[in-house]
Protein backbone atom coordinates (compact mmCIF):
# COMPACT_ATOMS: atom_id res chain seq x y z
CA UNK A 1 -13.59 -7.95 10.10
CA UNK A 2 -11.04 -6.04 8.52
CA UNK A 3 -11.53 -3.06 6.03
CA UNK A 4 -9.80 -1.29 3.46
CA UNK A 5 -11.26 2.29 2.84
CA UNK A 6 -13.78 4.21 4.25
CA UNK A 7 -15.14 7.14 2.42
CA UNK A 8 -17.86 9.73 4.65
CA UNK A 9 -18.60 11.04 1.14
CA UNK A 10 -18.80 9.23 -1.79
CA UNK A 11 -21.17 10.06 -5.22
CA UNK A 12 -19.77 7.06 -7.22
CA UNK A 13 -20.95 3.78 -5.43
CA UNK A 14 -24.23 3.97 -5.15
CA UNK A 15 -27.26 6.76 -5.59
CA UNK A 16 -26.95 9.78 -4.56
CA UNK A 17 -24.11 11.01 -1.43
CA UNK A 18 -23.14 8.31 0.45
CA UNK A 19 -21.21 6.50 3.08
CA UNK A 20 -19.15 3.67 1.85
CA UNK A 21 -16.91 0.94 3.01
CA UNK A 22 -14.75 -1.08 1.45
CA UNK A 23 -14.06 -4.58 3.52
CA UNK A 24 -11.62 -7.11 3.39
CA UNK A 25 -11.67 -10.90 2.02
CA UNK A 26 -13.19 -11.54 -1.16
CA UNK A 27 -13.18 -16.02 -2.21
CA UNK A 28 -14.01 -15.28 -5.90
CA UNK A 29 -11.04 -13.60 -6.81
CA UNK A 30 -12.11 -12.62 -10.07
CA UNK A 31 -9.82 -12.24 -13.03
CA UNK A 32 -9.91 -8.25 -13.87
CA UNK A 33 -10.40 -7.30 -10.41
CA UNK A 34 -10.18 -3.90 -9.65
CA UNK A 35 -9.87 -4.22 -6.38
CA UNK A 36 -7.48 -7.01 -5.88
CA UNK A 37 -5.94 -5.80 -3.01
CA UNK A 38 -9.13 -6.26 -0.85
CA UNK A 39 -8.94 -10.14 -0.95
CA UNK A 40 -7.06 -11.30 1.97
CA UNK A 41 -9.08 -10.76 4.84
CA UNK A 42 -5.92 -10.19 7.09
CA UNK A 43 -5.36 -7.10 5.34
CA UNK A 44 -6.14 -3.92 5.60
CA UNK A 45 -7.28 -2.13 9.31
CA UNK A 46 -9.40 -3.81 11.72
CA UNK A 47 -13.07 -2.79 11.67
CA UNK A 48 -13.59 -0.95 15.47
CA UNK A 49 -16.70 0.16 17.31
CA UNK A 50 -15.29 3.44 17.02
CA UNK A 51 -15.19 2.66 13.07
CA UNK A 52 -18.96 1.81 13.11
CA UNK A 53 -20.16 4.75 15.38
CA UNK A 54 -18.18 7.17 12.72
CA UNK A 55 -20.49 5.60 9.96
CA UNK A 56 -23.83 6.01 11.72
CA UNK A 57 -22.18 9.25 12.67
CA UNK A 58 -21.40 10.80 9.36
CA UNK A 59 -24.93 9.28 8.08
CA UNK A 60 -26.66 11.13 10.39
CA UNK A 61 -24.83 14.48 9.56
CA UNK A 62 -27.29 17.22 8.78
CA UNK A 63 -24.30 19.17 7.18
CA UNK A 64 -24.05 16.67 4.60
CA UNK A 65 -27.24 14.82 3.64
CA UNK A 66 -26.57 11.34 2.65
CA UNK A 67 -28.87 9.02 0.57
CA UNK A 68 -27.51 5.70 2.59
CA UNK A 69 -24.65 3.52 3.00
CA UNK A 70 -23.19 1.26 0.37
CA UNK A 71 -21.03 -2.06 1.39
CA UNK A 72 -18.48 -3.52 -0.74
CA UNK A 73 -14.96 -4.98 -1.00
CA UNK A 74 -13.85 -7.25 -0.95
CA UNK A 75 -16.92 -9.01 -0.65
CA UNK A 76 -18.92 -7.72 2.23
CA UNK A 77 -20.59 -11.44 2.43
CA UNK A 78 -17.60 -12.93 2.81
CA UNK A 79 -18.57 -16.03 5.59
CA UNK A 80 -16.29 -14.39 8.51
CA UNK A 81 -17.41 -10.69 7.07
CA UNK A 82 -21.28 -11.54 7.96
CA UNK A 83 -21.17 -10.93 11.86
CA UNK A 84 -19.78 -7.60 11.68
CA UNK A 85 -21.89 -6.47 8.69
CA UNK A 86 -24.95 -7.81 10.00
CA UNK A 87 -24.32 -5.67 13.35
CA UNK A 88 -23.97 -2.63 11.29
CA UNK A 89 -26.57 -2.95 9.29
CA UNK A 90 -28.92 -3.03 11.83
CA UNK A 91 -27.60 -0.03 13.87
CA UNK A 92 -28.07 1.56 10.38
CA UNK A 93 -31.99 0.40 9.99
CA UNK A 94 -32.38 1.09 13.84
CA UNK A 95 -30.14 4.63 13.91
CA UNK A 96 -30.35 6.27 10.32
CA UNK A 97 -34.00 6.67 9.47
CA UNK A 98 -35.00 6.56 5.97
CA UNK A 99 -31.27 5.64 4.81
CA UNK A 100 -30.83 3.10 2.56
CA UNK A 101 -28.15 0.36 1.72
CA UNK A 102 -26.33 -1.35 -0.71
CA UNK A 103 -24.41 -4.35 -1.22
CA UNK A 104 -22.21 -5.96 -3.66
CA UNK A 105 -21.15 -9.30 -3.46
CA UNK A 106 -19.70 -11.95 -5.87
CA UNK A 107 -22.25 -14.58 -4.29
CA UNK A 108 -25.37 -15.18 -6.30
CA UNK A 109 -28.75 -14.06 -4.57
CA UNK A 110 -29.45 -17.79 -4.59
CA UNK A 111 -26.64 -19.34 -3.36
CA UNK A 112 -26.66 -17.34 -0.11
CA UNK A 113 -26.58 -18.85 2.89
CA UNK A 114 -28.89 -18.51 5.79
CA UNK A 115 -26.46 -15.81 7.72
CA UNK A 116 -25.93 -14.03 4.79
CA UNK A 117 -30.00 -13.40 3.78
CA UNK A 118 -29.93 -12.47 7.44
CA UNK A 119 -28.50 -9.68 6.22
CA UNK A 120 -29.93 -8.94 2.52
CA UNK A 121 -33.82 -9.06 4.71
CA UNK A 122 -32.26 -6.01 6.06
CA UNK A 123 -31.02 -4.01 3.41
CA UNK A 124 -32.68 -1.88 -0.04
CA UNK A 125 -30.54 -3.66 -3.30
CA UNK A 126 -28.46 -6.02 -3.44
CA UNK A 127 -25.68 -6.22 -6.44
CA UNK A 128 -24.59 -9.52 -6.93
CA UNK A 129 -22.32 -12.07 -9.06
CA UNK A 130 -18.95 -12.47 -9.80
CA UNK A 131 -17.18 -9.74 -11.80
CA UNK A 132 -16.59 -11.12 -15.43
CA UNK A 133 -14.27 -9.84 -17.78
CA UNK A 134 -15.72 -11.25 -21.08
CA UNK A 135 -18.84 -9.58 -19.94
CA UNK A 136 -17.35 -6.19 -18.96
CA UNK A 137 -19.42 -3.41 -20.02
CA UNK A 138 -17.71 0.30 -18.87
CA UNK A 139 -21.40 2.05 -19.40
CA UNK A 140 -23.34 -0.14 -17.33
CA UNK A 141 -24.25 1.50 -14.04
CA UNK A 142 -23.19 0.31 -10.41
CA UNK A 143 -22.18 -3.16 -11.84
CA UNK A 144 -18.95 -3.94 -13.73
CA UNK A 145 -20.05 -6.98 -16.57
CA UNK A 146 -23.42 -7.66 -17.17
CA UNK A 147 -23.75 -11.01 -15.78
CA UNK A 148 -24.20 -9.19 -12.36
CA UNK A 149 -27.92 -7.84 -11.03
CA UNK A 150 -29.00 -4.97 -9.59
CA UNK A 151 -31.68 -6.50 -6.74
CA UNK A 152 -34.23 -3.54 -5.81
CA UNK A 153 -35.28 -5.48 -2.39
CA UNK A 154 -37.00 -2.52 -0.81
């Protein structure tokens, strides 16, 4: 898996201070985009162990408390994204107590496949469907156009 941006603090994706990563290869390519860069899963860095040890790391950081990690892109359930996610999700349920996580995707909670609700059993909300423009709406909170749902899981 490949990644774009990593941010050890972050108060705009998600609840709260978190960790948040920003991965590589999105399939929907929506029109509006503002992350269009993210698309191509070749681009970008390469996602390392030493990556994923920094993020269960800086969540663990006393100095800064952190409400949980958020996941997006890119789409972070992008078919080749899964394995990687998956393994850091569950260092983050098994490592980071009482953390929680978030994930966008353009997939619909519905249309996921069986390796990808291997990871949304893991995980506290899931944001999902494509991004919209007709249905922008700039005061809606932690989605982009109001087709997409906020998924409290957990």
């Amino acid at each position: 898996m490949n990644f774009h941006q990593y941010y050890p603090v972050d108060i705009v994706n998600g609840p709260g201070t978190r960790c948040t990563l920003f991965v590589a290869g999105c399939v929907h390519e929506c029109p509006g985009c503002y992350n269009k860069s993210t698309w191509r899963l070749n681009s970008g860095a390469h996602f390392t162990p030493e990556m994923e040890a920094q993020i269960i790391q800086d969540l663990n950081d006393t100095r800064i408390k952190r409400q949980g990690l958020s996941l997006s892109g890119g789409d972070p359930l992008h078919p080749q994204n899964v394995p990687a996610i998956l393994t850091l999700v569950r260092r983050v349920r098994a490592e980071c107590p009482g953390k929680d996580i978030w994930v966008w995707t353009g997939y619909k909670l519905e249309e996921l496949t069986p390796a990808q609700r291997e990871v949304v059993d893991l995980i506290n909300v899931l944001v999902d469907g494509k991004f919209m423009q007709d249905l922008k709406d700039p005061a809606l909170i932690w989605r982009g156009s109001s087709n997409q749902v906020i998924h409290y899981l957990r």
